[in-house]
PDB file of N, CA and C in Angstrom:
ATOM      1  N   UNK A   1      11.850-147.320  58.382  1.00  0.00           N
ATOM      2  CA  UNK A   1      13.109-146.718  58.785  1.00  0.00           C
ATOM      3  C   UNK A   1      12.886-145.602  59.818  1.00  0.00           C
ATOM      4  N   UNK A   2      11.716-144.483  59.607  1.00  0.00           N
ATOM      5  CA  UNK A   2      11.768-143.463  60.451  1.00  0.00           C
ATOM      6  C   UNK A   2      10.931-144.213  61.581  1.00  0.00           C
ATOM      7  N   UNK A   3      10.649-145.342  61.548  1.00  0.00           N
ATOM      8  CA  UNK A   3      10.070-146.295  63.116  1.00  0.00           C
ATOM      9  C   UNK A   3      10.838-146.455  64.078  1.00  0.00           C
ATOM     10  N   UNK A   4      12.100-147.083  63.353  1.00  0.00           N
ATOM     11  CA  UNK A   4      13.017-147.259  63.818  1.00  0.00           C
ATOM     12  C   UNK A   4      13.954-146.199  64.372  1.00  0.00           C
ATOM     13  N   UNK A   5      13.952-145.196  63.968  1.00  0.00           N
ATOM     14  CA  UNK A   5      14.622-143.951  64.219  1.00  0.00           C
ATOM     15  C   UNK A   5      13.457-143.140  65.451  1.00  0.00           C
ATOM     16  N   UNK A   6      12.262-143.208  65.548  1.00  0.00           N
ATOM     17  CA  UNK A   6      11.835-142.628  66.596  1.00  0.00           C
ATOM     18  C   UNK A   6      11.629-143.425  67.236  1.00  0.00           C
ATOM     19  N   UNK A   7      11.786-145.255  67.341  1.00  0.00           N
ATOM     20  CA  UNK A   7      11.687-145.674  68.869  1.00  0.00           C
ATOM     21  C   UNK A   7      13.175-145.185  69.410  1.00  0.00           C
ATOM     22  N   UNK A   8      14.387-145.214  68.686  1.00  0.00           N
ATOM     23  CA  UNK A   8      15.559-144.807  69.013  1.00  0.00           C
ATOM     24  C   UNK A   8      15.432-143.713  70.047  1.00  0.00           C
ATOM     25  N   UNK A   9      15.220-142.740  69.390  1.00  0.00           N
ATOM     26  CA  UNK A   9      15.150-141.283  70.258  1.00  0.00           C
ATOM     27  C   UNK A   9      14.090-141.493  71.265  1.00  0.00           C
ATOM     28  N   UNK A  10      13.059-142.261  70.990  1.00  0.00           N
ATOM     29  CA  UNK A  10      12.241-142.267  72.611  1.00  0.00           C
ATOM     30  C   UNK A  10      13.355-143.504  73.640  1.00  0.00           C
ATOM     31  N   UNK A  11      13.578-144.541  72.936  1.00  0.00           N
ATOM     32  CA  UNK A  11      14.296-145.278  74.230  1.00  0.00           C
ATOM     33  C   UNK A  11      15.471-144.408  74.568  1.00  0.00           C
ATOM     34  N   UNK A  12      16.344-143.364  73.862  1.00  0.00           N
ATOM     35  CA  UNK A  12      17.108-142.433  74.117  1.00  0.00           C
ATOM     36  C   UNK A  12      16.849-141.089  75.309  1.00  0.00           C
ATOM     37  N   UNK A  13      15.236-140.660  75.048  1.00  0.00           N
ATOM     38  CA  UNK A  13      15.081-139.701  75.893  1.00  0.00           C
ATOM     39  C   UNK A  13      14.553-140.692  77.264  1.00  0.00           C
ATOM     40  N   UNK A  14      14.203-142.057  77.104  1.00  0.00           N
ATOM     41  CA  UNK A  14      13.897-142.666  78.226  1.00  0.00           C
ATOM     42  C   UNK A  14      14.966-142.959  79.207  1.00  0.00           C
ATOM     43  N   UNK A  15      16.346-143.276  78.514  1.00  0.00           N
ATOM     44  CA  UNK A  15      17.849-143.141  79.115  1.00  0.00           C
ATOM     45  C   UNK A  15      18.286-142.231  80.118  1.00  0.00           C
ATOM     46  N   UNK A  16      17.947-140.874  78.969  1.00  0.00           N
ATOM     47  CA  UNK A  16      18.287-139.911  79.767  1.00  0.00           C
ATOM     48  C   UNK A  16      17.722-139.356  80.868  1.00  0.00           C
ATOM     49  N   UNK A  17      16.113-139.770  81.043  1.00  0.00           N
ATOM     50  CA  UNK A  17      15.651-139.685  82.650  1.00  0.00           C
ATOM     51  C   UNK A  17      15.849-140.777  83.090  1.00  0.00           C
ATOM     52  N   UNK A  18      16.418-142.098  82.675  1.00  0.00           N
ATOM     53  CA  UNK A  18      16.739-142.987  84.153  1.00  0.00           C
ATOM     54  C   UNK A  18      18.452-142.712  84.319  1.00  0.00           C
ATOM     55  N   UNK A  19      18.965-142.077  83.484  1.00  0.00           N
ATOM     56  CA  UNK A  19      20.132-141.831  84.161  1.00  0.00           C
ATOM     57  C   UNK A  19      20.135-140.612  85.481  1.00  0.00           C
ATOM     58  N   UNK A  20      19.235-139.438  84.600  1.00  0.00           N
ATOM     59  CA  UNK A  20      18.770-138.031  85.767  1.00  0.00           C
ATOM     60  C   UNK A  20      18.467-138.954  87.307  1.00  0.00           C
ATOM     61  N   UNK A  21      17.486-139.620  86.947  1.00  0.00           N
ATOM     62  CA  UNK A  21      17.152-140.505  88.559  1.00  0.00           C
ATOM     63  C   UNK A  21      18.183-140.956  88.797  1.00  0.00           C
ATOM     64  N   UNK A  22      19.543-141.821  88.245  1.00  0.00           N
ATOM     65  CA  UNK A  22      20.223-142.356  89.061  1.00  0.00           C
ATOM     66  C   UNK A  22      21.034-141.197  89.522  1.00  0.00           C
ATOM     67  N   UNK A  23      21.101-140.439  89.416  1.00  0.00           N
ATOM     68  CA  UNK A  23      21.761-139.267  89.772  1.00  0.00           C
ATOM     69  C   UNK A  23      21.195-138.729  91.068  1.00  0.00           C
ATOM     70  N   UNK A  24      20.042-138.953  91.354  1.00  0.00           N
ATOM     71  CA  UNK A  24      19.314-138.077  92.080  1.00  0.00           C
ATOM     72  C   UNK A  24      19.661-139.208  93.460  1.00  0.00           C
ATOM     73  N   UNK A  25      19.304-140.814  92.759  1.00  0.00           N
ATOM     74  CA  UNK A  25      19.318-141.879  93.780  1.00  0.00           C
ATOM     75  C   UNK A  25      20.884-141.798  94.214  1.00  0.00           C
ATOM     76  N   UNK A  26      21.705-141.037  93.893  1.00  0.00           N
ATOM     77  CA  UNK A  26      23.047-141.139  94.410  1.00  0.00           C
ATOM     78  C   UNK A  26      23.336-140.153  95.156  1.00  0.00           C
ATOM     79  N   UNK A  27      22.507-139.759  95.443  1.00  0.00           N
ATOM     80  CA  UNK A  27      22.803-138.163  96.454  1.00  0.00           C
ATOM     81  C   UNK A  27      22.225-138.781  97.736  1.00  0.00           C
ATOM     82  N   UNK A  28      21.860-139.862  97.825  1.00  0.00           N
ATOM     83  CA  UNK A  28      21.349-140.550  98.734  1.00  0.00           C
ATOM     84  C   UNK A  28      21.684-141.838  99.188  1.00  0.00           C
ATOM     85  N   UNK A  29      23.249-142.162  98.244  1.00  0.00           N
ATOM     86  CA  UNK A  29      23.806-143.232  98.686  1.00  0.00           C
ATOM     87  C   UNK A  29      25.407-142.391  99.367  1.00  0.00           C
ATOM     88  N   UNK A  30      25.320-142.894 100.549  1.00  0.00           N
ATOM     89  CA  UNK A  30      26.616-142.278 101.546  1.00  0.00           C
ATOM     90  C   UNK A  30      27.926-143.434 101.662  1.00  0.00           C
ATOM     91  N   UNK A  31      28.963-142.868 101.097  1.00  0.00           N
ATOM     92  CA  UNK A  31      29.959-144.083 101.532  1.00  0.00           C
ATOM     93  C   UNK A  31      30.810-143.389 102.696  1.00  0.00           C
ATOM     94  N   UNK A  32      31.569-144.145 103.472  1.00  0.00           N
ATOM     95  CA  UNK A  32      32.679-143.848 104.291  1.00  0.00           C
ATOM     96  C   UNK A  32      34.039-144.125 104.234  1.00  0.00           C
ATOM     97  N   UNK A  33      35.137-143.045 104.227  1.00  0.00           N
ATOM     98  CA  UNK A  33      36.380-143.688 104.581  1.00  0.00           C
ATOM     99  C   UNK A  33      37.054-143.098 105.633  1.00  0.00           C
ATOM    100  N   UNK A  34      38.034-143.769 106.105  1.00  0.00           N
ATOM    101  CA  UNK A  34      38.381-143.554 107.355  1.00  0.00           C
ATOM    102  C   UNK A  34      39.964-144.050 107.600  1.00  0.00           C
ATOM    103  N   UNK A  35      40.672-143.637 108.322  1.00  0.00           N
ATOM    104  CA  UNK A  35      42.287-143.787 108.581  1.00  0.00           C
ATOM    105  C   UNK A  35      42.224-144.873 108.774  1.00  0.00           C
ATOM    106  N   UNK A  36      43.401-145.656 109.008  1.00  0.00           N
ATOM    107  CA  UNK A  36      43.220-146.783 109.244  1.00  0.00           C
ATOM    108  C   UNK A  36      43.924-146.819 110.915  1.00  0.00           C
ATOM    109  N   UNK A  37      44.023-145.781 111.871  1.00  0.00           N
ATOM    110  CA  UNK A  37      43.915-145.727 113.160  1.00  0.00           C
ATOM    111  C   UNK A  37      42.678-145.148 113.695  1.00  0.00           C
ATOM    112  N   UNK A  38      41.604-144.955 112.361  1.00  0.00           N
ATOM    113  CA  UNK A  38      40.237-144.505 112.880  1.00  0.00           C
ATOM    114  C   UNK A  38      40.323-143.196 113.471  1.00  0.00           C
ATOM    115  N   UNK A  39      41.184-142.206 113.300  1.00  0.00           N
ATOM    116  CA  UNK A  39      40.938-141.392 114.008  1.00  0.00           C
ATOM    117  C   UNK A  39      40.843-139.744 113.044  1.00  0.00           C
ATOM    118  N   UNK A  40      40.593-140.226 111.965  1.00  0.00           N
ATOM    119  CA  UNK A  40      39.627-139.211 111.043  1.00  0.00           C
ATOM    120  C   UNK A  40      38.642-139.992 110.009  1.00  0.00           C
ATOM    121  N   UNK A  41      37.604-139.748 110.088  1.00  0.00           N
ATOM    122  CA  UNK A  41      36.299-140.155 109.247  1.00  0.00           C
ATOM    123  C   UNK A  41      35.568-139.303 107.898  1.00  0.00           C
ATOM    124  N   UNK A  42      35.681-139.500 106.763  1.00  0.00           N
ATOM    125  CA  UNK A  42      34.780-138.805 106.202  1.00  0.00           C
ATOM    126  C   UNK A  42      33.690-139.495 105.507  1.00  0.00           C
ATOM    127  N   UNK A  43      32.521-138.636 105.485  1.00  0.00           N
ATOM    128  CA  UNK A  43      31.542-139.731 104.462  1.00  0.00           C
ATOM    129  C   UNK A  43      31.097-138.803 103.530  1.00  0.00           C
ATOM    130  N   UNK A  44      30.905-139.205 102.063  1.00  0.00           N
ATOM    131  CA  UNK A  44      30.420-138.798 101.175  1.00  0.00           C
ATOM    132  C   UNK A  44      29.443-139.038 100.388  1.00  0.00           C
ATOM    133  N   UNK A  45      28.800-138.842  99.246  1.00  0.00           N
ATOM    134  CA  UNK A  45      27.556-139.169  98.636  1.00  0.00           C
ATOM    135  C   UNK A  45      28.079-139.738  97.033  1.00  0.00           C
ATOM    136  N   UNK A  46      28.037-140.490  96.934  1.00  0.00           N
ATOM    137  CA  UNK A  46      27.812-141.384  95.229  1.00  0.00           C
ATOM    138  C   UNK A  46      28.082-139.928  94.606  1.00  0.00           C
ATOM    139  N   UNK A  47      27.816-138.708  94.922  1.00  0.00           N
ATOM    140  CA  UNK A  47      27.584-137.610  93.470  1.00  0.00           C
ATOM    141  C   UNK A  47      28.439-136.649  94.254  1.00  0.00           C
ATOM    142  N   UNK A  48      30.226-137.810  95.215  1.00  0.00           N
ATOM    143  CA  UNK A  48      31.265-136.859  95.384  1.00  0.00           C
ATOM    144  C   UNK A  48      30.811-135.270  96.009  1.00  0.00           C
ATOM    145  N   UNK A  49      29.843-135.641  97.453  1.00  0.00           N
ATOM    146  CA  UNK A  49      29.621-134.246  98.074  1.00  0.00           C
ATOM    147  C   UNK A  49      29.746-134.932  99.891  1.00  0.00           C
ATOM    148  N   UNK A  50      30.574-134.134  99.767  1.00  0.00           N
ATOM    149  CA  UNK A  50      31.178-134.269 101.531  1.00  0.00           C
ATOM    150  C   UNK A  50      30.250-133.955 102.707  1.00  0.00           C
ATOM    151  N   UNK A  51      29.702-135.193 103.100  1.00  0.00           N
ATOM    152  CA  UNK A  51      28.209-134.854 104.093  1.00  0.00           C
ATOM    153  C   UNK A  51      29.134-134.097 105.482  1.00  0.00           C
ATOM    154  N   UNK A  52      30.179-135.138 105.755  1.00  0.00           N
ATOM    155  CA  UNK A  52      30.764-134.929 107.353  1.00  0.00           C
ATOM    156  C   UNK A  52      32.100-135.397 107.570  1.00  0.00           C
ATOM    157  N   UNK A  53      32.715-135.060 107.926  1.00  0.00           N
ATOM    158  CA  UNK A  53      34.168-134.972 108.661  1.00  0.00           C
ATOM    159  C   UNK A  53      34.370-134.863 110.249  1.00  0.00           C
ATOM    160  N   UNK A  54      34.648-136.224 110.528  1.00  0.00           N
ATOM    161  CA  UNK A  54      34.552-136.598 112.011  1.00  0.00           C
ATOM    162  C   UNK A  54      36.261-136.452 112.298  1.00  0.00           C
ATOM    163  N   UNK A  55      36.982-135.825 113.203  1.00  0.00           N
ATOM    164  CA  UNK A  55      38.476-135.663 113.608  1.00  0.00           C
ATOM    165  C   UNK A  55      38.475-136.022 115.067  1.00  0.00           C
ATOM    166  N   UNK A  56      39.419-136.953 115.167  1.00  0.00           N
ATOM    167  CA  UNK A  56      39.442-136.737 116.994  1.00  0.00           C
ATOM    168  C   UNK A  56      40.212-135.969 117.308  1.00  0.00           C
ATOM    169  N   UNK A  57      40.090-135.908 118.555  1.00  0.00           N
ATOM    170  CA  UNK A  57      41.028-134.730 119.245  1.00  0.00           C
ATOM    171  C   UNK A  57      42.249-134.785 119.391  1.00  0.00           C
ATOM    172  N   UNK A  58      42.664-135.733 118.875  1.00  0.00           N
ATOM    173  CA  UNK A  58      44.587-136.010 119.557  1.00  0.00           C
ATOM    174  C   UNK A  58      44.683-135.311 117.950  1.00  0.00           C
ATOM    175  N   UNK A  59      43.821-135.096 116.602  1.00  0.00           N
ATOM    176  CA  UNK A  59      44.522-134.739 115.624  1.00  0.00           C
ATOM    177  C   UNK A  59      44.676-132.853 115.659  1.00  0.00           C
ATOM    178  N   UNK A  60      43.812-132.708 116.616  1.00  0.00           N
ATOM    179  CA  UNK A  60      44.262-131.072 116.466  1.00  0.00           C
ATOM    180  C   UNK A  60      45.566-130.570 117.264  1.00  0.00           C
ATOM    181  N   UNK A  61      46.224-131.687 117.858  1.00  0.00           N
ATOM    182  CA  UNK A  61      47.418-130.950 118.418  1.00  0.00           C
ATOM    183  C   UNK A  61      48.093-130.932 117.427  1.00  0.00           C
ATOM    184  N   UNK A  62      48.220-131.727 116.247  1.00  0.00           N
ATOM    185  CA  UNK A  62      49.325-131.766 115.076  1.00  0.00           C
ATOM    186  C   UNK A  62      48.912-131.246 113.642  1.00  0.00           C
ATOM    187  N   UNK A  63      48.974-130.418 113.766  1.00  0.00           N
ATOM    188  CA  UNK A  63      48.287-129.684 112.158  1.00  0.00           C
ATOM    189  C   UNK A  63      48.672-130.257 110.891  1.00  0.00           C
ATOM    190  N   UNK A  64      50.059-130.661 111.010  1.00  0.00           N
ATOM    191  CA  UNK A  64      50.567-131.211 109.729  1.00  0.00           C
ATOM    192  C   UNK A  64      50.069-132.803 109.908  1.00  0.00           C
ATOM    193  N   UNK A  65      49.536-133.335 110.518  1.00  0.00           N
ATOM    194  CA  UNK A  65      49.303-135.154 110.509  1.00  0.00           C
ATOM    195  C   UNK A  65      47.900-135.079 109.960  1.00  0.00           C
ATOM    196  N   UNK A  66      47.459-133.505 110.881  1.00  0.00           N
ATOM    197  CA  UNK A  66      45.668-133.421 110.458  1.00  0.00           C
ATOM    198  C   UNK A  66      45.185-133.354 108.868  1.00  0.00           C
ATOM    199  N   UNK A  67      46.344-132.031 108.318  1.00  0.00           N
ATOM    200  CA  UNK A  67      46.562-132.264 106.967  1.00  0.00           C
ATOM    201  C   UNK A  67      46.814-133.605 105.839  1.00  0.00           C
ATOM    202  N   UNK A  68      47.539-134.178 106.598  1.00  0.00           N
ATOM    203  CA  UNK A  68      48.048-135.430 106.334  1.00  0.00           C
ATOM    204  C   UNK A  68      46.964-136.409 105.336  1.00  0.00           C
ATOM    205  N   UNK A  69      46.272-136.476 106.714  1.00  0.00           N
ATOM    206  CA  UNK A  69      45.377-137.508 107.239  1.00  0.00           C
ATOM    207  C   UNK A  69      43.916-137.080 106.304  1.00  0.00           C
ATOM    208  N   UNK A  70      43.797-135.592 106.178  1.00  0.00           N
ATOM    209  CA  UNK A  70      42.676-135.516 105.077  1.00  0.00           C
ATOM    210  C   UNK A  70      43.137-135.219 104.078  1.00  0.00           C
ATOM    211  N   UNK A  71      43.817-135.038 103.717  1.00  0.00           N
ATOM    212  CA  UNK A  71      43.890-135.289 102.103  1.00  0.00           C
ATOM    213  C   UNK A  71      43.887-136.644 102.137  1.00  0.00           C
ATOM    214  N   UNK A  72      44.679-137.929 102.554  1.00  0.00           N
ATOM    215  CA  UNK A  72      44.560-139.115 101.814  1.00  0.00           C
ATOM    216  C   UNK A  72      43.383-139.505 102.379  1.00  0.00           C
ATOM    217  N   UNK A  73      42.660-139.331 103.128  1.00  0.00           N
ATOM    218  CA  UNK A  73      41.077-139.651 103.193  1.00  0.00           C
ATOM    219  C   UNK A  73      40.206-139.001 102.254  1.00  0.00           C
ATOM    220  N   UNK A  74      40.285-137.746 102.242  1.00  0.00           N
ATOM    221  CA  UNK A  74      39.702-137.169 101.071  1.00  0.00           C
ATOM    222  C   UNK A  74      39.853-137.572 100.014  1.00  0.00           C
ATOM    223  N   UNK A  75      40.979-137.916  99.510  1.00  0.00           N
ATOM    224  CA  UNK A  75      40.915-138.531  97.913  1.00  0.00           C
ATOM    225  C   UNK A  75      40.726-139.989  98.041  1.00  0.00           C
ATOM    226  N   UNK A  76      40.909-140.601  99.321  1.00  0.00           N
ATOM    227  CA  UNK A  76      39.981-142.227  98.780  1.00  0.00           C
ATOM    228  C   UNK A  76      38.828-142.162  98.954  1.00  0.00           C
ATOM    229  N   UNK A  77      38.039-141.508  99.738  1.00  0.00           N
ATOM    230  CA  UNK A  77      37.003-141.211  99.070  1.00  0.00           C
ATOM    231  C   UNK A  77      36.093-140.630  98.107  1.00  0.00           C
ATOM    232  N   UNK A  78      36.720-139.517  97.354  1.00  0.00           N
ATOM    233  CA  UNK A  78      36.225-139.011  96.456  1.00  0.00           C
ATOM    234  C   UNK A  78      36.640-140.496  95.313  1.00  0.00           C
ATOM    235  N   UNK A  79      37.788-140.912  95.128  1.00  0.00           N
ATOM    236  CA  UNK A  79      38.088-142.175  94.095  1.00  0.00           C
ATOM    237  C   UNK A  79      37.441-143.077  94.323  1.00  0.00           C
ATOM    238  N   UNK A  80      36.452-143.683  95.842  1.00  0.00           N
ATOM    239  CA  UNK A  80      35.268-144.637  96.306  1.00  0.00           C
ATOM    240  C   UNK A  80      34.404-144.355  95.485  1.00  0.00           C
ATOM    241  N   UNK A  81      33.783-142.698  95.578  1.00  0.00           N
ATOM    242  CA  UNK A  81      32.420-143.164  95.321  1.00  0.00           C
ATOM    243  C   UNK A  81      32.739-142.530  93.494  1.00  0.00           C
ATOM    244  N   UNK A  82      33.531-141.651  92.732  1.00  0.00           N
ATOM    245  CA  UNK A  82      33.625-141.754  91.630  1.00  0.00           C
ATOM    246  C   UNK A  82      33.053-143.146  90.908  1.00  0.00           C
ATOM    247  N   UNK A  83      34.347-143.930  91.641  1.00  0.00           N
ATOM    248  CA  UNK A  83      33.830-145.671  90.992  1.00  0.00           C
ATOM    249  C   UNK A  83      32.156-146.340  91.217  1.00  0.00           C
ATOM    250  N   UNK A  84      31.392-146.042  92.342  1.00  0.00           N
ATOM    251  CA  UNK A  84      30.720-145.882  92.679  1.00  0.00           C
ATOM    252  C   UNK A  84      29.148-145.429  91.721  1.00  0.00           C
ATOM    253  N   UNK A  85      29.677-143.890  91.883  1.00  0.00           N
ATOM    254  CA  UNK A  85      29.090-143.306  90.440  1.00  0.00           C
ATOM    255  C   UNK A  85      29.337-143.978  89.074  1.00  0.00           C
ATOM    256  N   UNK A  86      30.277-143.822  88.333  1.00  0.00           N
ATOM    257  CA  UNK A  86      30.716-144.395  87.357  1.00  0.00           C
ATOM    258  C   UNK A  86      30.039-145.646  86.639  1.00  0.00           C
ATOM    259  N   UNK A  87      29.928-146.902  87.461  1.00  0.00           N
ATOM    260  CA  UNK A  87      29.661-148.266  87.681  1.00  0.00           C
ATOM    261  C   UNK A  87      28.105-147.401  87.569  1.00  0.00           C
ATOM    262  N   UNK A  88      27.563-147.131  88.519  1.00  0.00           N
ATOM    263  CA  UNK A  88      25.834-147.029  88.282  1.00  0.00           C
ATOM    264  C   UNK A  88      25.064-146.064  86.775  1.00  0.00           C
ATOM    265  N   UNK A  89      25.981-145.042  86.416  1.00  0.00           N
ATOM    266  CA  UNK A  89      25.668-144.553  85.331  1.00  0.00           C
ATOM    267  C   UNK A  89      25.718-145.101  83.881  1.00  0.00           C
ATOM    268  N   UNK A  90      27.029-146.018  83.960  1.00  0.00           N
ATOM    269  CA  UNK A  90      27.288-146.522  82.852  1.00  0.00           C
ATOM    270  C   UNK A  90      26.216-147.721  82.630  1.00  0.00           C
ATOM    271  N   UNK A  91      26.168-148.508  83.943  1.00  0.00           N
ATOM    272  CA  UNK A  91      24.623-149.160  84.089  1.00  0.00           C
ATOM    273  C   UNK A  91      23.620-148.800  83.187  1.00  0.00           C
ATOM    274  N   UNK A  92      23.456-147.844  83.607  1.00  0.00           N
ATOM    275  CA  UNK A  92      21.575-147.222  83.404  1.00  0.00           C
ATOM    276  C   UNK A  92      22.330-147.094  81.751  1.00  0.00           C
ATOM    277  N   UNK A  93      23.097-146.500  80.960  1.00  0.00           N
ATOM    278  CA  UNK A  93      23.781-146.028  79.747  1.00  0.00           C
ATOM    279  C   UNK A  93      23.635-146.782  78.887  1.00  0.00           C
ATOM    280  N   UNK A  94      24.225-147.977  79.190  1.00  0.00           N
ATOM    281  CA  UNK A  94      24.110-149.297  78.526  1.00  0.00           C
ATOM    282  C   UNK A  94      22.895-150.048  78.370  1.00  0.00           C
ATOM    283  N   UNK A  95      22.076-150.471  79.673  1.00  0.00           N
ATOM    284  CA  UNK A  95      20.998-150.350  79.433  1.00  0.00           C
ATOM    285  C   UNK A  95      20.149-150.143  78.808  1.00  0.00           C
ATOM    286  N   UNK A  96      20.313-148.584  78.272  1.00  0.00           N
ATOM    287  CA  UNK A  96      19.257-147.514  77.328  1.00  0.00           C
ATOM    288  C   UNK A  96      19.526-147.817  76.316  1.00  0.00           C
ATOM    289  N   UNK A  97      20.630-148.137  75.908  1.00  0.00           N
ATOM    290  CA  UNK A  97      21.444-147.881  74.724  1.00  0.00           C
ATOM    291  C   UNK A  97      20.659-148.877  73.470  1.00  0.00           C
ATOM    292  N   UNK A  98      20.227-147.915  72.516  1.00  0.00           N
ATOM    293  CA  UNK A  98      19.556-148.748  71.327  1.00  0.00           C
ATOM    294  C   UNK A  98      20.690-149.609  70.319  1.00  0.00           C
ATOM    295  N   UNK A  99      20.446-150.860  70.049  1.00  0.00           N
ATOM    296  CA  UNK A  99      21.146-152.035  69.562  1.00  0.00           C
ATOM    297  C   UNK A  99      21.750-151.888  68.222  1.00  0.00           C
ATOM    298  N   UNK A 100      23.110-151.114  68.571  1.00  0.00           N
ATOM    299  CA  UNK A 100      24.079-150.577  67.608  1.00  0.00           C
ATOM    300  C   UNK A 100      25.466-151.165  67.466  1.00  0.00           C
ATOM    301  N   UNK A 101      25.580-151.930  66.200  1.00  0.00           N
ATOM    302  CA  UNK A 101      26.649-152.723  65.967  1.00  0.00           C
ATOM    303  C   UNK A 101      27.416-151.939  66.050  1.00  0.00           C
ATOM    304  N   UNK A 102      28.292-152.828  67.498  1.00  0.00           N
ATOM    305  CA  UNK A 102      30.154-151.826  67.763  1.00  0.00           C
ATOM    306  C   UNK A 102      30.022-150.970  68.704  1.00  0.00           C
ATOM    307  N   UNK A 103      28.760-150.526  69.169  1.00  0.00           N
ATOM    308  CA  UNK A 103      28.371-149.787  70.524  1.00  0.00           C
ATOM    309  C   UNK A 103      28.431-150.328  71.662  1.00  0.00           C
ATOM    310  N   UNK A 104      28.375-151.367  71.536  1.00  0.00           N
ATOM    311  CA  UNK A 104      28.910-152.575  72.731  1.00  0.00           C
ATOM    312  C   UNK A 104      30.121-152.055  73.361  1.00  0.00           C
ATOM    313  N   UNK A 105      31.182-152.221  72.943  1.00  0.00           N
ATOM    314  CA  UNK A 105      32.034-152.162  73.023  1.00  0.00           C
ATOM    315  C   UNK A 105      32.941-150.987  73.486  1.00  0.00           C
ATOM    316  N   UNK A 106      31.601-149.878  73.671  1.00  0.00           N
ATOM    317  CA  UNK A 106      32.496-148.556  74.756  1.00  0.00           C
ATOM    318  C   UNK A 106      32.021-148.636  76.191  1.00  0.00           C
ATOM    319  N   UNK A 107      30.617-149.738  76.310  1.00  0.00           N
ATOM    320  CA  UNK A 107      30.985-150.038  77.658  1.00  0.00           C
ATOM    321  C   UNK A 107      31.627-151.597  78.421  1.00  0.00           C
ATOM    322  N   UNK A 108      32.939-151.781  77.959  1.00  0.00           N
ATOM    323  CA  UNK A 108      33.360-152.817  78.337  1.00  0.00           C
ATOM    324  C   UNK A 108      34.275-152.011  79.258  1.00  0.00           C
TER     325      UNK A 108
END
């Protein structure tokens, strides 16, 4: 019984550094979104951190379109790579996860 209980906690602490790495590997995955007249760009990182914000110039004559235009870029991308994140953590989670009747079933 206590065999079973310390491979648990080692495949458990083994989880928890391949989840730390996927964390780390996501600071290094960049997504992009962008208007759909292309004329504001942002790209972000899997771990929701704003590398760059590209604006063209016709958007600084209009402050309120510029506004506009990043917030709903800003939040489809932060909701991109959330899912992004999300999907790769729960990965590695499940994965780790020692073979517990009914534990299945919180990552569906």
């Amino acid at each position: 019984m206590f065999g079973d209980m310390m491979g648990m906690m080692g495949k458990l602490k083994d989880t928890q550094r391949k989840v730390e790495e996927t964390k780390k590997r996501l600071d290094t995955v960049t997504l992009e979104e962008s208007t759909t007249d292309g004329l504001l760009t942002v790209e972000i990182t899997a771990n929701r951190k704003i590398k760059k914000i590209q604006v063209d110039d016709s958007l600084l004559q209009d402050k309120e379109q510029l506004e506009d235009y990043l917030i709903l870029t800003l939040n489809k991308a932060i909701e991109k790579a959330t899912q992004v994140n999300e999907t790769e953590l729960a990965a590695v989670a499940k994965e780790g996860m020692p073979n517990i009747p009914g534990m299945d079933s919180f990552f569906k």
